[in-house]
N, C-alpha and C. Protein backbone atom coordinates (compact mmCIF):
# COMPACT_ATOMS: atom_id res chain seq x y z
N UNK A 1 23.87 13.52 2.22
CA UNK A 1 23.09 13.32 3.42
C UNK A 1 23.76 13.98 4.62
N UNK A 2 24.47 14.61 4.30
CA UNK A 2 25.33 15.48 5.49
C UNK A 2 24.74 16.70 6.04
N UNK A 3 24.59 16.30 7.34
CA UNK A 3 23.85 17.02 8.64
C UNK A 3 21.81 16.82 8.76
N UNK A 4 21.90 15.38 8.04
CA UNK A 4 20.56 15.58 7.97
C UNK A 4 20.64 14.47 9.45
N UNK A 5 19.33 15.01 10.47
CA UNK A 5 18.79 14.27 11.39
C UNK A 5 17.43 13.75 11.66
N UNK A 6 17.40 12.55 12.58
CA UNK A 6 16.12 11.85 11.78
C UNK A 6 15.37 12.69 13.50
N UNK A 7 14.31 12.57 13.49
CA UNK A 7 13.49 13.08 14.54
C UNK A 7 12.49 11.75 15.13
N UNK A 8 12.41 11.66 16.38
CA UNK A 8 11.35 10.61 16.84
C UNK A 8 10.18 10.39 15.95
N UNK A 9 9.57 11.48 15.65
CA UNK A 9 8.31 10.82 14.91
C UNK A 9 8.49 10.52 13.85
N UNK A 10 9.59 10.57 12.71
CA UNK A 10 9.77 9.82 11.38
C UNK A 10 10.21 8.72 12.19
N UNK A 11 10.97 8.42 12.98
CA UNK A 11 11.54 6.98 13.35
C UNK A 11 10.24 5.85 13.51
N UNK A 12 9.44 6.86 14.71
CA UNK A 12 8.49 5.92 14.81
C UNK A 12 7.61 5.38 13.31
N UNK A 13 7.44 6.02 12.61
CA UNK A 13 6.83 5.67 11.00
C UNK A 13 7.74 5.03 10.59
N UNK A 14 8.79 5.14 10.59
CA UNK A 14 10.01 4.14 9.51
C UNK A 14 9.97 2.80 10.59
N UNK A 15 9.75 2.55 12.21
CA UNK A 15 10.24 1.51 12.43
C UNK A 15 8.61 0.74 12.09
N UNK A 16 7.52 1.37 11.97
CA UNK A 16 6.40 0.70 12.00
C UNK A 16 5.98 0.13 10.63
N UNK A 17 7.03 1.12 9.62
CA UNK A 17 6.46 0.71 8.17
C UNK A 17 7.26 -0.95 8.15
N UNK A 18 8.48 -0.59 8.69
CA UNK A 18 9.43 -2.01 8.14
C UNK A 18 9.23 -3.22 9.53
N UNK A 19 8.16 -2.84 10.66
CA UNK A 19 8.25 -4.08 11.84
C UNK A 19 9.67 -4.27 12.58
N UNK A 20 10.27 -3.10 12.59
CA UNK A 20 11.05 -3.16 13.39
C UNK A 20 11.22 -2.56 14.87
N UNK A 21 11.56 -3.16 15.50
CA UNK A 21 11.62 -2.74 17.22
C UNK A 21 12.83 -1.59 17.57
N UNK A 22 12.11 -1.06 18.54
CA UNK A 22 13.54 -0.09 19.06
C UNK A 22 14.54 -1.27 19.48
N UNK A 23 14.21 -2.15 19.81
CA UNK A 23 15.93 -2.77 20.14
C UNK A 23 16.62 -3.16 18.54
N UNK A 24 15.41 -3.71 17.80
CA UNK A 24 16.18 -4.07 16.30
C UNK A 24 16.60 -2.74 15.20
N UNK A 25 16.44 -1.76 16.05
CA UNK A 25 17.23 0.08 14.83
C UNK A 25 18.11 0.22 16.31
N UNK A 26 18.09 0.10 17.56
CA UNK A 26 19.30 0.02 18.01
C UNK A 26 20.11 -0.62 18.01
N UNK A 27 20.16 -1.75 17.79
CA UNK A 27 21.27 -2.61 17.14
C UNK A 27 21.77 -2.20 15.72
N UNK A 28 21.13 -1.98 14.68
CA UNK A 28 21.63 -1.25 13.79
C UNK A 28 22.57 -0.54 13.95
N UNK A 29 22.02 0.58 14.51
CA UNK A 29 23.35 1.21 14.65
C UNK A 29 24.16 1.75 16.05
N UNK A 30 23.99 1.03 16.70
CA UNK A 30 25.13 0.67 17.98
C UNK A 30 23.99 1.65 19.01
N UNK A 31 22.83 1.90 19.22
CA UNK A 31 22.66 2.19 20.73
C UNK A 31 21.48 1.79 21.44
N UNK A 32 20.83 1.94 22.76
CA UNK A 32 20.15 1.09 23.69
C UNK A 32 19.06 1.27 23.00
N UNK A 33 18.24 0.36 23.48
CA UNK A 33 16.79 0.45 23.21
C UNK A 33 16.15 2.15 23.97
N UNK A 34 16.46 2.02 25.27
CA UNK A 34 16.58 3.48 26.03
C UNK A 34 16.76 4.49 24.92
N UNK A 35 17.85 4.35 24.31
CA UNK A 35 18.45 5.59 23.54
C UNK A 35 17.01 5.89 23.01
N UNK A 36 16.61 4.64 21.88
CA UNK A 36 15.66 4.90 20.73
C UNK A 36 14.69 5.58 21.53
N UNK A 37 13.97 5.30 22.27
CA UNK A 37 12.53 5.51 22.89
C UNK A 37 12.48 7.10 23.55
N UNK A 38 13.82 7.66 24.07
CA UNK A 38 13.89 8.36 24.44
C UNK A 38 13.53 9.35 23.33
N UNK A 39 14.26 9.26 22.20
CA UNK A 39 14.38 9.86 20.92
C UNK A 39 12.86 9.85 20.56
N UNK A 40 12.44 8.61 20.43
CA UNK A 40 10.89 8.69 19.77
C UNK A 40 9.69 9.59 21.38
N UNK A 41 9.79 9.68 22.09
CA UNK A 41 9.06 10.35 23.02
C UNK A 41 9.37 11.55 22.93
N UNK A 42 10.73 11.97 22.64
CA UNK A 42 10.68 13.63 22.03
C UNK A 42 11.73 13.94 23.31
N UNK A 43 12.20 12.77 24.27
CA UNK A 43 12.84 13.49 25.33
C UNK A 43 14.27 14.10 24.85
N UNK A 44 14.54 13.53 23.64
CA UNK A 44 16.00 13.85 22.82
C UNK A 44 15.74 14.34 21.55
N UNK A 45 16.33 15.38 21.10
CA UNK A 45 15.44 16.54 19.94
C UNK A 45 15.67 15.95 18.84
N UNK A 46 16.70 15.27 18.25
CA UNK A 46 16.88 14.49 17.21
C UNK A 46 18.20 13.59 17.15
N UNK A 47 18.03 12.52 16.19
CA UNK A 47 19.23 11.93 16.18
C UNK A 47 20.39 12.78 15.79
N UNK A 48 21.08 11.78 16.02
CA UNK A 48 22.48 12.80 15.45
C UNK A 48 22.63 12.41 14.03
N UNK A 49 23.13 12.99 13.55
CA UNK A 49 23.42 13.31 11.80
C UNK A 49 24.28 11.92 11.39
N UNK A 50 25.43 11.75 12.26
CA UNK A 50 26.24 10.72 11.88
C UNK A 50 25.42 9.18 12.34
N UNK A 51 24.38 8.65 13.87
CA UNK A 51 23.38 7.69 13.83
C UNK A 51 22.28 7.76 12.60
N UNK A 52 21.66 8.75 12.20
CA UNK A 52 21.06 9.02 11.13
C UNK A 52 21.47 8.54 10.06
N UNK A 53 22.84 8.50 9.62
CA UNK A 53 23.51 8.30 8.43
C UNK A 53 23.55 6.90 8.50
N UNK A 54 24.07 6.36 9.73
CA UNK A 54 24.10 4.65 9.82
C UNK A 54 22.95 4.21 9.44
N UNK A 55 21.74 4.66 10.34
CA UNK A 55 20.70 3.72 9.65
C UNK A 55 19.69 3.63 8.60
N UNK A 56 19.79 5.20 7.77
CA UNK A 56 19.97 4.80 6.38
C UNK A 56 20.53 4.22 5.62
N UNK A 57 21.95 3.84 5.48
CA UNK A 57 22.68 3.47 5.54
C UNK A 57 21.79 1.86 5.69
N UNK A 58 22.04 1.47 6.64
CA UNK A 58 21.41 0.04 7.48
C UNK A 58 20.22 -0.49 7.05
N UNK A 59 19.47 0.32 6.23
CA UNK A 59 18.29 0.41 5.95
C UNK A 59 18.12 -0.14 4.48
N UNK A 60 19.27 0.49 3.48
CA UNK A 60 19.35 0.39 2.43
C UNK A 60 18.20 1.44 1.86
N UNK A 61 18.18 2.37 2.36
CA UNK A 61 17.23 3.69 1.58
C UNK A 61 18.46 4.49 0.93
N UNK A 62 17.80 5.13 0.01
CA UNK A 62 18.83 6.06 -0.50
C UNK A 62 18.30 7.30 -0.28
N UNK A 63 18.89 8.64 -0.07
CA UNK A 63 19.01 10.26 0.26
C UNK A 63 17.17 10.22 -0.14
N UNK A 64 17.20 9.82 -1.10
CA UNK A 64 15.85 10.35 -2.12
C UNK A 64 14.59 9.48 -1.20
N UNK A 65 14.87 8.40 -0.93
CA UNK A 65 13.71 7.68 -0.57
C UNK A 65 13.74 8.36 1.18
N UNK A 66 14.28 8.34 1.71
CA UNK A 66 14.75 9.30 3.34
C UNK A 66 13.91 10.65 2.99
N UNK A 67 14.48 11.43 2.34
CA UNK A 67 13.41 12.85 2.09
C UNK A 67 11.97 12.45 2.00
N UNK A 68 11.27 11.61 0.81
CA UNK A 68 10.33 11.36 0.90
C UNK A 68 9.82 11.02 2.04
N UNK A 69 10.35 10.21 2.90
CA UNK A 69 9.49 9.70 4.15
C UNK A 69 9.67 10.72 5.09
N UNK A 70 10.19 11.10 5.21
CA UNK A 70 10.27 13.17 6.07
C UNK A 70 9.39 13.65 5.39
N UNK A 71 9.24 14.00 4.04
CA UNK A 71 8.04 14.84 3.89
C UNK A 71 6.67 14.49 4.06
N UNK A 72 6.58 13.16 3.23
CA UNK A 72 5.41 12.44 3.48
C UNK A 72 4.93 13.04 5.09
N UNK A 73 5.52 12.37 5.78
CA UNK A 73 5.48 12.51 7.60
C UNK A 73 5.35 13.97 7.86
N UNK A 74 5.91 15.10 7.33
CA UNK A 74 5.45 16.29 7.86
C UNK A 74 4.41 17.22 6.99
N UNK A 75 3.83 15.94 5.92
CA UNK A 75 2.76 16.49 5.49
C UNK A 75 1.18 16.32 6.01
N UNK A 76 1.20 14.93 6.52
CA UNK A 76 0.27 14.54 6.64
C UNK A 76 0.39 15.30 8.31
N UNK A 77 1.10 15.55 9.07
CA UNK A 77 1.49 16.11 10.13
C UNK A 77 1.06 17.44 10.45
N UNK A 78 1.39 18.52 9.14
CA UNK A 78 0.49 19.80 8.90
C UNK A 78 -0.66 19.82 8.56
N UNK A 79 -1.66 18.74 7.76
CA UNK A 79 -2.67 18.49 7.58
C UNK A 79 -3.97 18.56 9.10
N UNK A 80 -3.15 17.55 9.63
CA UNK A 80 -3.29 17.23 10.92
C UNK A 80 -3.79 17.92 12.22
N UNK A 81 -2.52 18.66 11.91
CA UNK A 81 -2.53 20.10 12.92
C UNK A 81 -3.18 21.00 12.35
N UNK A 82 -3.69 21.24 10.94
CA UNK A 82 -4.52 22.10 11.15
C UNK A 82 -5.88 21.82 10.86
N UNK A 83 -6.38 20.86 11.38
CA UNK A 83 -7.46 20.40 11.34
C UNK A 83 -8.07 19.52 9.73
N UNK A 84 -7.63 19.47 8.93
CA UNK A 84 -7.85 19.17 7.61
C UNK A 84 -7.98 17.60 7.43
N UNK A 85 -7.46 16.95 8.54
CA UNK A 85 -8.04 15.41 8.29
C UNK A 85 -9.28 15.22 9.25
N UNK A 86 -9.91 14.81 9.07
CA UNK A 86 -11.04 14.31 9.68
C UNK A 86 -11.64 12.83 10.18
């Protein structure tokens, strides 16, 4: 899992699949609620590799189940954008 970073919009899908709050994945892994939101609005380009790692990690996902929910998320994402869902 080394140098992988999570991006606001998988966060926002991972905190909505499991009901968790930006303050309850910032406590996870040590930063503000601020931090998260900033991250999920896109004002911060991605997590960092080593917060990333914690809250997989924190999460109890493994490498394999993390990829899936990145792809999943940037599939239905290209779908999206190019008009193909309706």
């Amino acid at each position: 899992m080394e140098n992988v970073r999570l991006n606001g919009k998988t966060l926002v899908v991972i905190r909505a699949i499991l009901g968790l709050s930006q303050t309850d994945v910032g406590n996870l892994i040590g930063l503000t609620p601020m931090a998260i939101s900033l991250l999920e609005n896109g004002e911060t380009k991605a997590m960092s590799a080593k917060n990333t790692a914690r809250l997989i990690e924190a999460l109890n996902l493994t490498p394999r189940e993390f990829a899936a929910v990145q792809t999943a998320i940037r599939t239905v994402e290209s779908k999206f954008n190019r008009g193909a869902v309706e």
